[in-house]
PDB file of N, CA and C in Angstrom:
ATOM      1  N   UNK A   1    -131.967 -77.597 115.790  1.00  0.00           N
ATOM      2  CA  UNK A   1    -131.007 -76.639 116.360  1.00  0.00           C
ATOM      3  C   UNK A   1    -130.224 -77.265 117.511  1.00  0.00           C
ATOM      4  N   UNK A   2    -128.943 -77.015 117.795  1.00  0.00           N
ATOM      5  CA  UNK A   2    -128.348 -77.564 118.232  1.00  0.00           C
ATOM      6  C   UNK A   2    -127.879 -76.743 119.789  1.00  0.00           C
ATOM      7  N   UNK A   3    -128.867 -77.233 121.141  1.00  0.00           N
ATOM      8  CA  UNK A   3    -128.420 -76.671 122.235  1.00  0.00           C
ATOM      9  C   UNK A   3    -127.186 -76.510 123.227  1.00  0.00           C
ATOM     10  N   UNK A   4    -126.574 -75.441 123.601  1.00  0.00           N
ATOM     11  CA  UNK A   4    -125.515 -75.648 123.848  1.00  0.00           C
ATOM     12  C   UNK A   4    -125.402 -75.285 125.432  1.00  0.00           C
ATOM     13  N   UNK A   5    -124.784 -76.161 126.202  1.00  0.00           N
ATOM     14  CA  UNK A   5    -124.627 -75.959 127.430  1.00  0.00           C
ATOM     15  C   UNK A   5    -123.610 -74.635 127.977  1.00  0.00           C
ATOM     16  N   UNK A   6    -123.695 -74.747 129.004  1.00  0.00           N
ATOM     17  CA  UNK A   6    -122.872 -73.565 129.659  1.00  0.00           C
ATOM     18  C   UNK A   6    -121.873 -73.598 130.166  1.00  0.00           C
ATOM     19  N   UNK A   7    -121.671 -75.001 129.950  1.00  0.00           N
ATOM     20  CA  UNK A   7    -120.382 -75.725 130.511  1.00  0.00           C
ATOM     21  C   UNK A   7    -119.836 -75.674 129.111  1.00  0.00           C
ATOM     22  N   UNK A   8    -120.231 -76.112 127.654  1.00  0.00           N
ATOM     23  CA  UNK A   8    -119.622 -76.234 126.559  1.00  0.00           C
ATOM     24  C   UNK A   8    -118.970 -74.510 126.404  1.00  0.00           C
ATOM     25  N   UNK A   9    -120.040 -73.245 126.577  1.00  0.00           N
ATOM     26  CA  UNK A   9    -119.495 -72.051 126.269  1.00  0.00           C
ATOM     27  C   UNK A   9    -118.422 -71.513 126.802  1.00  0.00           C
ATOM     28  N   UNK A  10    -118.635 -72.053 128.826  1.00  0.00           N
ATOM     29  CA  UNK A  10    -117.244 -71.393 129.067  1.00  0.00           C
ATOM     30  C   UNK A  10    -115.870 -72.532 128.472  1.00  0.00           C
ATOM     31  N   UNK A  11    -115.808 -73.180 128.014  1.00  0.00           N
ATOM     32  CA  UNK A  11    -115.035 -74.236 127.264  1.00  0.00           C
ATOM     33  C   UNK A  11    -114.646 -73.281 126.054  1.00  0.00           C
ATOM     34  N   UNK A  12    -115.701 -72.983 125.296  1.00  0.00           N
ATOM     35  CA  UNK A  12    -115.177 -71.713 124.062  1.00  0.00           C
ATOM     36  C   UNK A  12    -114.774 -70.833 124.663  1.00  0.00           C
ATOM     37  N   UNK A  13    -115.206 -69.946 125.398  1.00  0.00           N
ATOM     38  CA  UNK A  13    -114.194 -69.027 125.758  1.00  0.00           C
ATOM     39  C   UNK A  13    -113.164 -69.541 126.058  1.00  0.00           C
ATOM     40  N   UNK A  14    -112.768 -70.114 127.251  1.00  0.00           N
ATOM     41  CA  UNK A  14    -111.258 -70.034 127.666  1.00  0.00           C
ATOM     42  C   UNK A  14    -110.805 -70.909 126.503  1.00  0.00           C
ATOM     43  N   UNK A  15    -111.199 -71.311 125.212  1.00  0.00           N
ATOM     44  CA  UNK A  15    -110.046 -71.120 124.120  1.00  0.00           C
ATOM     45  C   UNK A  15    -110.037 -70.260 123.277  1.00  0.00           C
ATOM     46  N   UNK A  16    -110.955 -69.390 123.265  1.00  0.00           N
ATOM     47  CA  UNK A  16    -110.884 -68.244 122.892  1.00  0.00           C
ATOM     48  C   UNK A  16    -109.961 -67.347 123.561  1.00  0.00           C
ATOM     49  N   UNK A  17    -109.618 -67.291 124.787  1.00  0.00           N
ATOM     50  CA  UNK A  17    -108.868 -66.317 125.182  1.00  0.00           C
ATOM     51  C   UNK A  17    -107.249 -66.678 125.294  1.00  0.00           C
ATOM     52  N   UNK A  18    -107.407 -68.582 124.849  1.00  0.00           N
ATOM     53  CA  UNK A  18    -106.310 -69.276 124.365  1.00  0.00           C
ATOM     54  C   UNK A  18    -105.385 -68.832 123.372  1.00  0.00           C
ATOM     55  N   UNK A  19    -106.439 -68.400 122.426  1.00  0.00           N
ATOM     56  CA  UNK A  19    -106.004 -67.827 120.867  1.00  0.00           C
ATOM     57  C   UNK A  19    -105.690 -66.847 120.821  1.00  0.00           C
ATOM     58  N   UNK A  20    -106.301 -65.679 121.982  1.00  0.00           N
ATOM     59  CA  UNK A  20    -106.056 -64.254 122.028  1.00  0.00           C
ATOM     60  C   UNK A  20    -104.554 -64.040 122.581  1.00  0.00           C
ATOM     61  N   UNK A  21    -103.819 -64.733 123.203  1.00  0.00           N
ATOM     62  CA  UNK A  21    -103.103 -64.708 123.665  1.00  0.00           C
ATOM     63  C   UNK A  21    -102.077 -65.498 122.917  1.00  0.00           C
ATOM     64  N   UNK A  22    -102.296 -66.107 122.502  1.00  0.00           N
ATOM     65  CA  UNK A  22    -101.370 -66.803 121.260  1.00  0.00           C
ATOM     66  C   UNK A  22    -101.203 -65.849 120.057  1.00  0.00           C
ATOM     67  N   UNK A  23    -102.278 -65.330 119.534  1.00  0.00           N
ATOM     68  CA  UNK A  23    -102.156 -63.921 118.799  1.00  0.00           C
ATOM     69  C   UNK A  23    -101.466 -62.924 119.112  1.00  0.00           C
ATOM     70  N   UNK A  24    -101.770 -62.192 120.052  1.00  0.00           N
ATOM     71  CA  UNK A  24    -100.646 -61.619 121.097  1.00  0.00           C
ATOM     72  C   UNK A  24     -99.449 -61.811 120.662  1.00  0.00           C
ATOM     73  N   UNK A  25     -98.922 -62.939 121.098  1.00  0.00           N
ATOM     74  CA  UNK A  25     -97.666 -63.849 121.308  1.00  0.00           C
ATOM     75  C   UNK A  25     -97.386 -62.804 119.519  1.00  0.00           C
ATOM     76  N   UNK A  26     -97.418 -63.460 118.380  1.00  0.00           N
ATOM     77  CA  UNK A  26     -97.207 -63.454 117.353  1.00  0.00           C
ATOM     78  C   UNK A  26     -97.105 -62.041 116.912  1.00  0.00           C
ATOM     79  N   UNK A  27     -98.218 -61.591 117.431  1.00  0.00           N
ATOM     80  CA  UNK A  27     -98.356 -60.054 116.834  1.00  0.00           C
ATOM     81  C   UNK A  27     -96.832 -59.360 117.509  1.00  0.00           C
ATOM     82  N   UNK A  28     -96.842 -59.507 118.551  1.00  0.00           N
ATOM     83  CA  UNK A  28     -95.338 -59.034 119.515  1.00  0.00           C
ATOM     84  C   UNK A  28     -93.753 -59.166 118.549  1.00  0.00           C
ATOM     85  N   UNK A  29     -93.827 -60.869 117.835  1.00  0.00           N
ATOM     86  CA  UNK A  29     -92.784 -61.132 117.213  1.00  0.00           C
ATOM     87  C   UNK A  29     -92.741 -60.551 115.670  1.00  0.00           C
ATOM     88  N   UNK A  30     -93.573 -60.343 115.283  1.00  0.00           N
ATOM     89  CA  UNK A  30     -93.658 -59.708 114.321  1.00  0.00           C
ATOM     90  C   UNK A  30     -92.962 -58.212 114.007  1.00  0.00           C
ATOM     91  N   UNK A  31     -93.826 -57.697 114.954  1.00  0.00           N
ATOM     92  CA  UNK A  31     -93.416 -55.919 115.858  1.00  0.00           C
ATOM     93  C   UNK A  31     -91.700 -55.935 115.774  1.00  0.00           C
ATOM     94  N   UNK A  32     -91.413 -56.979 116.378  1.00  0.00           N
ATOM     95  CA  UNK A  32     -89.958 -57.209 116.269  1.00  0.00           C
ATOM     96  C   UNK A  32     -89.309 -57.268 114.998  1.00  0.00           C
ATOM     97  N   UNK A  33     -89.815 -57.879 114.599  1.00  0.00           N
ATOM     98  CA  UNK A  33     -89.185 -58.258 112.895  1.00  0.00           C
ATOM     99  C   UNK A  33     -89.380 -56.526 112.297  1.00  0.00           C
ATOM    100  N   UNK A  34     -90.610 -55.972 112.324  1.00  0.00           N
ATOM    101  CA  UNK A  34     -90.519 -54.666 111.655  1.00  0.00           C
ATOM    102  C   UNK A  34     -89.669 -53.683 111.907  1.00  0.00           C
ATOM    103  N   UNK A  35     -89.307 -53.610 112.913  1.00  0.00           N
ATOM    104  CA  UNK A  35     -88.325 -52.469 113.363  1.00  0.00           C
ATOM    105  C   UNK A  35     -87.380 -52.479 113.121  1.00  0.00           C
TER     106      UNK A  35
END
């Protein structure tokens, strides 16, 4: 099993919240396109 530090997790998050916000981004332009 493969242990994971706590330094590696907050590393996943803040690209996780990288992506959330890049999603965001997209979902917004989209919204646009539908209307």
């Amino acid at each position: 099993m493969n242990t994971i530090t706590k330094e590696q997790i907050k590393e996943l998050e803040a690209k996780l919240e990288e992506n959330k916000k890049r999603i965001n981004e997209l979902i917004k332009k989209f919204d646009v396109y539908k209307i």
